[in-house]
C-alpha atoms as a PDB file:
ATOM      1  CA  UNK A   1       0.000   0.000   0.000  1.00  0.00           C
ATOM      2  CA  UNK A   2       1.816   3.516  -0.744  1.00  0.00           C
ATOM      3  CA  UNK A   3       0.240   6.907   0.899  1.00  0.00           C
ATOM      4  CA  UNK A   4       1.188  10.014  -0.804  1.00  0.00           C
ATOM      5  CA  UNK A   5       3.146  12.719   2.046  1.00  0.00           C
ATOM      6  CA  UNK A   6       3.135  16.703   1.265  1.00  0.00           C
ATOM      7  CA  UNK A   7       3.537  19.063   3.683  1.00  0.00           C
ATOM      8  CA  UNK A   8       3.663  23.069   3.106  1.00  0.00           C
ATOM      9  CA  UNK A   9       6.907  23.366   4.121  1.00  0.00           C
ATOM     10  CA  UNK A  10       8.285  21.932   1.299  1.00  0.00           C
ATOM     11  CA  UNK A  11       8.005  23.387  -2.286  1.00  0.00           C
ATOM     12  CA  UNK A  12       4.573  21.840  -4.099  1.00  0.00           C
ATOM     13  CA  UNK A  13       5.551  19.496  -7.102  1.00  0.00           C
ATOM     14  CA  UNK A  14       6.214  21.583 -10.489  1.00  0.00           C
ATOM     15  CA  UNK A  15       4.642  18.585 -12.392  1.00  0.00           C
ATOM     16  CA  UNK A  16       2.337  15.301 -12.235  1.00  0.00           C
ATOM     17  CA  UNK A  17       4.299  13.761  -9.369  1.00  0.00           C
ATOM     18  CA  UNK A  18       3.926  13.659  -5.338  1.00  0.00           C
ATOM     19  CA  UNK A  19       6.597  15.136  -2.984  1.00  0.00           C
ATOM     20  CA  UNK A  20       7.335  12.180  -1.430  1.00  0.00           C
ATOM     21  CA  UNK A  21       5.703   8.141  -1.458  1.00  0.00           C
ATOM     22  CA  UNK A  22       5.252   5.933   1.832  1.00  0.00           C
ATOM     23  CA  UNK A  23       5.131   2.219  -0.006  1.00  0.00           C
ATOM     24  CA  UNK A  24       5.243   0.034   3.423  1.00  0.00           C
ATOM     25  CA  UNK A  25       8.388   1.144   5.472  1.00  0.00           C
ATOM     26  CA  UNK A  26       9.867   3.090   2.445  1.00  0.00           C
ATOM     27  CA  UNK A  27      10.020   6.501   1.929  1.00  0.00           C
ATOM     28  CA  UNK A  28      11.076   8.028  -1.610  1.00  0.00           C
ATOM     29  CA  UNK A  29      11.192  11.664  -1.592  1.00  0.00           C
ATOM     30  CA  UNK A  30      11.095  13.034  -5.532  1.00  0.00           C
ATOM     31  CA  UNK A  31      14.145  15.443  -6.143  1.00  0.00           C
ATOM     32  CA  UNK A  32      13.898  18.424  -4.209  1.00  0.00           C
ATOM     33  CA  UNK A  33      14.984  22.091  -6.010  1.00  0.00           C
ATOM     34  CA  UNK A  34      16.038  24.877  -4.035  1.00  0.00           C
ATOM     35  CA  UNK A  35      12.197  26.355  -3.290  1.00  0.00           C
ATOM     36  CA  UNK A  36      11.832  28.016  -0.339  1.00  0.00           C
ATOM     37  CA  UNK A  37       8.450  27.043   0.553  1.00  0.00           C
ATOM     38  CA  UNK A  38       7.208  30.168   2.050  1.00  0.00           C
ATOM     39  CA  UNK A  39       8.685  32.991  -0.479  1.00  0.00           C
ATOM     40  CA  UNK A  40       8.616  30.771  -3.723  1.00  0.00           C
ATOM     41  CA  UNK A  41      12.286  32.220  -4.312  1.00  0.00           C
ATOM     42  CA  UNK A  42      15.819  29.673  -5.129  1.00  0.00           C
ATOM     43  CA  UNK A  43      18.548  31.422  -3.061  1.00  0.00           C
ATOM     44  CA  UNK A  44      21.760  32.502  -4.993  1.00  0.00           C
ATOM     45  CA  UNK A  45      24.680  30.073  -4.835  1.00  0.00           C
ATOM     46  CA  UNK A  46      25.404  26.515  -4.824  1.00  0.00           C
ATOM     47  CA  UNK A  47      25.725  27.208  -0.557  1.00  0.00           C
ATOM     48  CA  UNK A  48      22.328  28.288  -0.345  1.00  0.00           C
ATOM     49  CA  UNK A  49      20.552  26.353  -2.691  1.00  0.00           C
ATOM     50  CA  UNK A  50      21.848  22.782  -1.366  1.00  0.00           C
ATOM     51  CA  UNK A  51      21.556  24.416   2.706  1.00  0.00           C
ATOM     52  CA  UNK A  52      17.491  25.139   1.071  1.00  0.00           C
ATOM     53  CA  UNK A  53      16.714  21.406  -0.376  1.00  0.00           C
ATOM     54  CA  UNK A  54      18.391  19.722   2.835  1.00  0.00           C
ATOM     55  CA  UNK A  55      15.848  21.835   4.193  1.00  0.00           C
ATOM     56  CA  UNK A  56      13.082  20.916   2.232  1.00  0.00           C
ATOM     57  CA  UNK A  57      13.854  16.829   2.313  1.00  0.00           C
ATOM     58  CA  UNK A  58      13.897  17.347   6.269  1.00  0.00           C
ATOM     59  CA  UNK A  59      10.551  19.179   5.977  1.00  0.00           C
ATOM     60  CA  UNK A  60       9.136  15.499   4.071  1.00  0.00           C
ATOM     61  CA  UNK A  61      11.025  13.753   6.155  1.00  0.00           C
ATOM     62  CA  UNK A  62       9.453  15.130   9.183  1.00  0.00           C
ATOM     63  CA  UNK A  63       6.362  14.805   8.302  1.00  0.00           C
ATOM     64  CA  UNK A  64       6.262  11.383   7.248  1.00  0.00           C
ATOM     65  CA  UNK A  65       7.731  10.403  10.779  1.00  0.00           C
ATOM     66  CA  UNK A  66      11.445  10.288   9.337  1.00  0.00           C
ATOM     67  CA  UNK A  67      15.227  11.784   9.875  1.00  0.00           C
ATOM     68  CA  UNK A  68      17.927  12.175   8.125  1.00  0.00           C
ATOM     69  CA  UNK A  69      19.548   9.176  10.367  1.00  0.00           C
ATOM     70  CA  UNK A  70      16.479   6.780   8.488  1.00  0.00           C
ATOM     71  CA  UNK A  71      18.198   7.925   4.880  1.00  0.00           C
ATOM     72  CA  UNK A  72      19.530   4.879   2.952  1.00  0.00           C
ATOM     73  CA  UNK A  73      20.002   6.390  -0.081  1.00  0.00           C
ATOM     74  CA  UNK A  74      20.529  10.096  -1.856  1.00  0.00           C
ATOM     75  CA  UNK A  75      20.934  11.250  -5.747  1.00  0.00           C
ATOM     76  CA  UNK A  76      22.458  14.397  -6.116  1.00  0.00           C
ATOM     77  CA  UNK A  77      22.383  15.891  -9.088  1.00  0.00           C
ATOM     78  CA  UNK A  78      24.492  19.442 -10.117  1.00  0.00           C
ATOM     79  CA  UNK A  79      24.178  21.970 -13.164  1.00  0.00           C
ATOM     80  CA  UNK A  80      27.967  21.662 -13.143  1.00  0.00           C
ATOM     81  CA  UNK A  81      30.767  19.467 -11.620  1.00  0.00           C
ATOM     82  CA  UNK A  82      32.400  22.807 -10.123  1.00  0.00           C
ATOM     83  CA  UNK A  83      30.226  22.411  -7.501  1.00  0.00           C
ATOM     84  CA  UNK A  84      30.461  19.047  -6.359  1.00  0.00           C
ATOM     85  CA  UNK A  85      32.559  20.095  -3.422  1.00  0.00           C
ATOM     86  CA  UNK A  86      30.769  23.026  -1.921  1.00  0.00           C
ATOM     87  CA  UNK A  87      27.259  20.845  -2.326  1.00  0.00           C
ATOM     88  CA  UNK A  88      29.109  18.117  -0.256  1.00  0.00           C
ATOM     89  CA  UNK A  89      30.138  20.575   2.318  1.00  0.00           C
ATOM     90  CA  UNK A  90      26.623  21.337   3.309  1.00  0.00           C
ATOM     91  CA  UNK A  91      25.953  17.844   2.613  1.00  0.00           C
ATOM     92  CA  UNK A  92      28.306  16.558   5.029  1.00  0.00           C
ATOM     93  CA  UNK A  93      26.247  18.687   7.772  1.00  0.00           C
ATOM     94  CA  UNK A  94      23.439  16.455   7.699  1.00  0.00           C
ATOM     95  CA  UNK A  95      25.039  13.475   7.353  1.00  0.00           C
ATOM     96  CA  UNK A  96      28.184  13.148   9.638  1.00  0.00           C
ATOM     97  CA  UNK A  97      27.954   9.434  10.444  1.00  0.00           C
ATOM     98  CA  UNK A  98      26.254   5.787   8.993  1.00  0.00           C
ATOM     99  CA  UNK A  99      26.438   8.314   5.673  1.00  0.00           C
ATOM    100  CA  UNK A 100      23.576   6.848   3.087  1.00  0.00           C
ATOM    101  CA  UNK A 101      24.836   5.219  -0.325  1.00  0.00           C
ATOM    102  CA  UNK A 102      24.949   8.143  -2.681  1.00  0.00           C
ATOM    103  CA  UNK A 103      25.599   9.361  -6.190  1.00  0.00           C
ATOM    104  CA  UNK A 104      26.368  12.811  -7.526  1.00  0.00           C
ATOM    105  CA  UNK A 105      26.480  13.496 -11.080  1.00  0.00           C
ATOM    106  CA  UNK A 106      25.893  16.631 -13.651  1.00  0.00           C
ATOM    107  CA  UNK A 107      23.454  17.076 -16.063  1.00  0.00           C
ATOM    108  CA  UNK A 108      22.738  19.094 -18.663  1.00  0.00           C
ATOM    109  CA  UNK A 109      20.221  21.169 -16.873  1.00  0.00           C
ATOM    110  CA  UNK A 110      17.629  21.197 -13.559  1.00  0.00           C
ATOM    111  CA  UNK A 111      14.127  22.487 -13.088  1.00  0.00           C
ATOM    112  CA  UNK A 112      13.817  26.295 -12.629  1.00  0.00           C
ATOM    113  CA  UNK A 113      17.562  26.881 -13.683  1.00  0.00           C
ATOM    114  CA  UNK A 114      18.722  25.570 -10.030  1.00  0.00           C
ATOM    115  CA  UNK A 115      22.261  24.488  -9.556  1.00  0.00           C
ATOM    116  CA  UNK A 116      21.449  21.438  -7.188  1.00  0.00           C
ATOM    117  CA  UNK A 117      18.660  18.790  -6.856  1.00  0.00           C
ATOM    118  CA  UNK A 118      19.023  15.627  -4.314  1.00  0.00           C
ATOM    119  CA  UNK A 119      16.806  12.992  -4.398  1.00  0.00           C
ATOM    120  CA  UNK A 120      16.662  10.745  -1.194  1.00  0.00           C
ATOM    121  CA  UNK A 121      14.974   7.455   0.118  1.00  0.00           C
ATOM    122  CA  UNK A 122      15.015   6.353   3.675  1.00  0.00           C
ATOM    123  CA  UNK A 123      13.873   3.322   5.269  1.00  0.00           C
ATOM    124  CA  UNK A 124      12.606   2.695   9.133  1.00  0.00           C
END
């Protein structure tokens, strides 16, 4: 059985797809963009926009009863390979130990012209 999580302090979806999915003890969070929730506005940076969708996976995460300690696995995906290390600074905040599997690759281009999008599944 899956049940569909949103919460309002995460950006809404920008297409036909849910924030996050609960199928049994599985939780896949779609890839978050750099949204703030309340002022609809991506921060400038690489910083600030990977510090704003760590912020917006904890906000599904939360409300689906999760942490960042229940994370298994994370996708991160850059507009450009320059910023691999600064993403993985902020990163590294949230996940100092028992780190999740995780791949990081760049692509030609992400949703809204945002530098950074991380996809993430956790399991309880």
């Amino acid at each position: 059985m899956k049940k569909i999580v949103h919460t309002e302090k995460a950006p809404k979806a920008i297409g036909p797809y849910s924030q996050a999915v609960l199928a049994g003890n599985t939780l896949y969070i779609s890839g978050q963009v750099p949204v703030n929730p309340e002022t609809g506005v991506i921060p400038e940076g690489i910083t600030a926009q990977t510090e704003q969708v760590m912020k917006n996976i904890e906000a599904i995460l939360t409300e689906a009863g999760f942490t960042f300690a229940d994370v298994v696995k994370s996708t991160c995906l850059l507009a450009d390979m320059e910023y691999f290390k600064p993403m993985n600074e902020v990163y590294a905040k949230y996940y100092q130990t028992d780190c999740p599997a995780r791949a990081a690759f760049a692509v030609k281009g992400l949703p809204l012209g945002a530098l950074v999008e991380i996809e993430t599944i956790a399991v309880k």
